[in-house]
Protein backbone atom coordinates (compact mmCIF):
# COMPACT_ATOMS: atom_id res chain seq x y z
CA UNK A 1 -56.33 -10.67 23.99
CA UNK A 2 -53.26 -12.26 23.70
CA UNK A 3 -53.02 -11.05 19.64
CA UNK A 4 -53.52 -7.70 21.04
CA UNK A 5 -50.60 -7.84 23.05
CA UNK A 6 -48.53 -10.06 20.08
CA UNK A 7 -49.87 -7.19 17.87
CA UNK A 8 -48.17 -4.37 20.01
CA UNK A 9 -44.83 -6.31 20.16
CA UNK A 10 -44.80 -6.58 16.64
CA UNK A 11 -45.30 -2.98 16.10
CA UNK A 12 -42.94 -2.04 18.70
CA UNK A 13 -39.84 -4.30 16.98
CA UNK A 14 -40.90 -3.10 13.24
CA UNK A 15 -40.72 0.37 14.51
CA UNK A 16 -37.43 0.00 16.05
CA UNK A 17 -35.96 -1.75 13.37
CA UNK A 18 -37.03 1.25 11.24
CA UNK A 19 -35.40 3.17 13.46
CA UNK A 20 -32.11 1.47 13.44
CA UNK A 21 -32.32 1.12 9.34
CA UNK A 22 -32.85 4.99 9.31
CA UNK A 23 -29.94 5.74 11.32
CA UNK A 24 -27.91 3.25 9.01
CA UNK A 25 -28.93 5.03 5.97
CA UNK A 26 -28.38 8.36 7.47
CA UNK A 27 -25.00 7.88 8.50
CA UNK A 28 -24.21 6.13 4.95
CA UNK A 29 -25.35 9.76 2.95
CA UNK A 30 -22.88 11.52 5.66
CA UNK A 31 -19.88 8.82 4.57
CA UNK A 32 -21.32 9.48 0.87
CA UNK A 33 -20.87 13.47 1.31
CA UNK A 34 -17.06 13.08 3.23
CA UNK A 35 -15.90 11.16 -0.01
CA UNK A 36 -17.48 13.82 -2.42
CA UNK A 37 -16.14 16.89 -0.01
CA UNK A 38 -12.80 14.89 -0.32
CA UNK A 39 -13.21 14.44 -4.46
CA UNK A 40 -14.04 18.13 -5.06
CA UNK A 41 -11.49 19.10 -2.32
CA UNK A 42 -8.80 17.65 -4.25
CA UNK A 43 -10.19 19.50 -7.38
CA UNK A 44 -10.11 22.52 -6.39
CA UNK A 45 -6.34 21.97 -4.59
CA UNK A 46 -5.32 21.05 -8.16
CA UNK A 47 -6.56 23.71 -10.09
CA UNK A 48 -5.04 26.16 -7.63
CA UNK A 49 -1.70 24.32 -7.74
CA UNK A 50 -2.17 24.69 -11.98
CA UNK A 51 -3.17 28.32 -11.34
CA UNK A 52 0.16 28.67 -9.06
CA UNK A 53 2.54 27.25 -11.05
CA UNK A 54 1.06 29.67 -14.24
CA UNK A 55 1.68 32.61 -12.18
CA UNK A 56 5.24 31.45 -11.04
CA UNK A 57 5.85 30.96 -14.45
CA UNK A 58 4.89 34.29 -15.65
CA UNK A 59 7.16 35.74 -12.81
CA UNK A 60 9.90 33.80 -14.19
CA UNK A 61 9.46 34.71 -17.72
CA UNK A 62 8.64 38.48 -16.38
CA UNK A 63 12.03 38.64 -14.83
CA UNK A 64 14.42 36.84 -16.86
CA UNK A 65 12.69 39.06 -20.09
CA UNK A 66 13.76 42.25 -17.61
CA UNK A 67 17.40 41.00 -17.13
CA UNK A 68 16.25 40.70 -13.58
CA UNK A 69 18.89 37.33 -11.71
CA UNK A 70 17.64 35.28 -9.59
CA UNK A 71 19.67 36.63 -6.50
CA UNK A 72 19.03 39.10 -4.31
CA UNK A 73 15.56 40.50 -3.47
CA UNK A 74 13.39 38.99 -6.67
CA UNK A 75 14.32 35.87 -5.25
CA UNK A 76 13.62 36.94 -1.73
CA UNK A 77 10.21 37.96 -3.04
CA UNK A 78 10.10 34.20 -4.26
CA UNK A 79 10.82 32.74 -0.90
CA UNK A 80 8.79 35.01 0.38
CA UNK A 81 5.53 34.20 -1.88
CA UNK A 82 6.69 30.15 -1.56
CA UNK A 83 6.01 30.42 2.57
CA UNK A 84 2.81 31.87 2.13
CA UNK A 85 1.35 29.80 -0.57
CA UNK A 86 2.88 26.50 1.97
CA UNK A 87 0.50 27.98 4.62
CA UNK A 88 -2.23 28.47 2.34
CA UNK A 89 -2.31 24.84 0.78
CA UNK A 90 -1.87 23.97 4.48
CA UNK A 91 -5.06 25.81 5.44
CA UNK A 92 -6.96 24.31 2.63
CA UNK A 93 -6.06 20.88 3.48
CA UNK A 94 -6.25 21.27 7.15
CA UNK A 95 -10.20 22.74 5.76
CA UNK A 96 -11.05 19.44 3.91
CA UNK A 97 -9.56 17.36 6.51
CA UNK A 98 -12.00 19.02 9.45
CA UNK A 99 -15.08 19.03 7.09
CA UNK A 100 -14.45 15.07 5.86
CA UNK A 101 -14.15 14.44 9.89
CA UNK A 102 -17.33 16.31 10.57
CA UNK A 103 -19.28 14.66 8.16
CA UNK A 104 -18.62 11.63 9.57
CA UNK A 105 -19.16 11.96 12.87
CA UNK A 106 -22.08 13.78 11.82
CA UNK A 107 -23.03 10.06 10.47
CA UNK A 108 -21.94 8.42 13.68
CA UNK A 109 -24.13 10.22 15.73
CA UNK A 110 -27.18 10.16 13.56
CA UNK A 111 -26.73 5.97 13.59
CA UNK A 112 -26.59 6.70 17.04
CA UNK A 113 -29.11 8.51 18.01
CA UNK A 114 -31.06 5.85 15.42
CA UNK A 115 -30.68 3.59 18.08
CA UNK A 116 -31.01 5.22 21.14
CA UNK A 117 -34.33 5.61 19.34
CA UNK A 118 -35.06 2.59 18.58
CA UNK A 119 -33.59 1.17 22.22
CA UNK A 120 -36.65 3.56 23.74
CA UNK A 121 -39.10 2.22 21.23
CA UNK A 122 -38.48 -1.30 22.33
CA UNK A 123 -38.64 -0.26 26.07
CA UNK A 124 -41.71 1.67 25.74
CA UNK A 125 -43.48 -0.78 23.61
CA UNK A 126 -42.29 -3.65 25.69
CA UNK A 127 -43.59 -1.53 28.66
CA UNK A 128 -47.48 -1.33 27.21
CA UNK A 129 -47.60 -4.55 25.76
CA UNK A 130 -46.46 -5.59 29.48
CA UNK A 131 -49.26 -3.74 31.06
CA UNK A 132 -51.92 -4.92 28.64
CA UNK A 133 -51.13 -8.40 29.54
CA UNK A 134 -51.44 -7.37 33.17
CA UNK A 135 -54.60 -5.87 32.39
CA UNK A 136 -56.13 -8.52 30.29
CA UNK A 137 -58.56 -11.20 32.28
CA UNK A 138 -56.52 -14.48 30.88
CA UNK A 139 -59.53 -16.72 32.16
CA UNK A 140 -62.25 -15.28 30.21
């Protein structure tokens, strides 16, 4: 009876190693989406910066082709534009920094709960191969 018993243990650790691996591999592909939110985050902050600095261009050639100086309320208008595009870029990278933190604690606690998993497994498996032993006539 003792394989029995030997038999359950076994079981038990496989399926908490399992478990464990699982949780590893979970919170890897949560690590492996923060780095690819970061990579296309920083794509899409560049081709907004390109697409800025075309329409500040435009503005610039648009004005100086109307006789327009750059005192006075055009550049006001600049200023003006200049503190709201600062908050927006700040927005957008205050975005991608939240979602890269996310995803990994999203990845922390699924390793976590991997193991709390696993933890029980042992316990509970340790617990019936326990009271199988108890159970078993040794003598016999």
């Amino acid at each position: 009876m003792w394989v029995v018993v030997a038999a359950m243990a076994a079981g038990t650790a496989l399926s908490a190693y399992g478990q464990v691996q699982t949780g590893k591999i979970q919170q890897q592909e949560f690590e492996r989406q923060a780095e690819e939110e970061k990579i296309a985050a920083e794509g899409r902050e560049l081709e907004r910066k390109q697409a800025l600095k075309k329409v500040l261009a435009d503005n610039n050639v648009s004005q100086s082709m109307s006789g327009i100086t750059g005192d006075g309320t055009p550049a006001s208008m600049s200023l003006g534009s200049a503190k709201k595009i600062g908050s927006s870029e700040a927005m957008f990278a205050l975005q991608k920094n939240l979602t890269i933190a996310q995803r990994k604690r999203q990845g922390k606690n699924a390793r976590s709960i991997a193991n709390i998993g696993a933890t029980s497994t042992l316990l509970k498996g340790g617990a019936a191969a326990y009271a199988q032993g108890e159970s078993t006539d040794w003598t016999a």
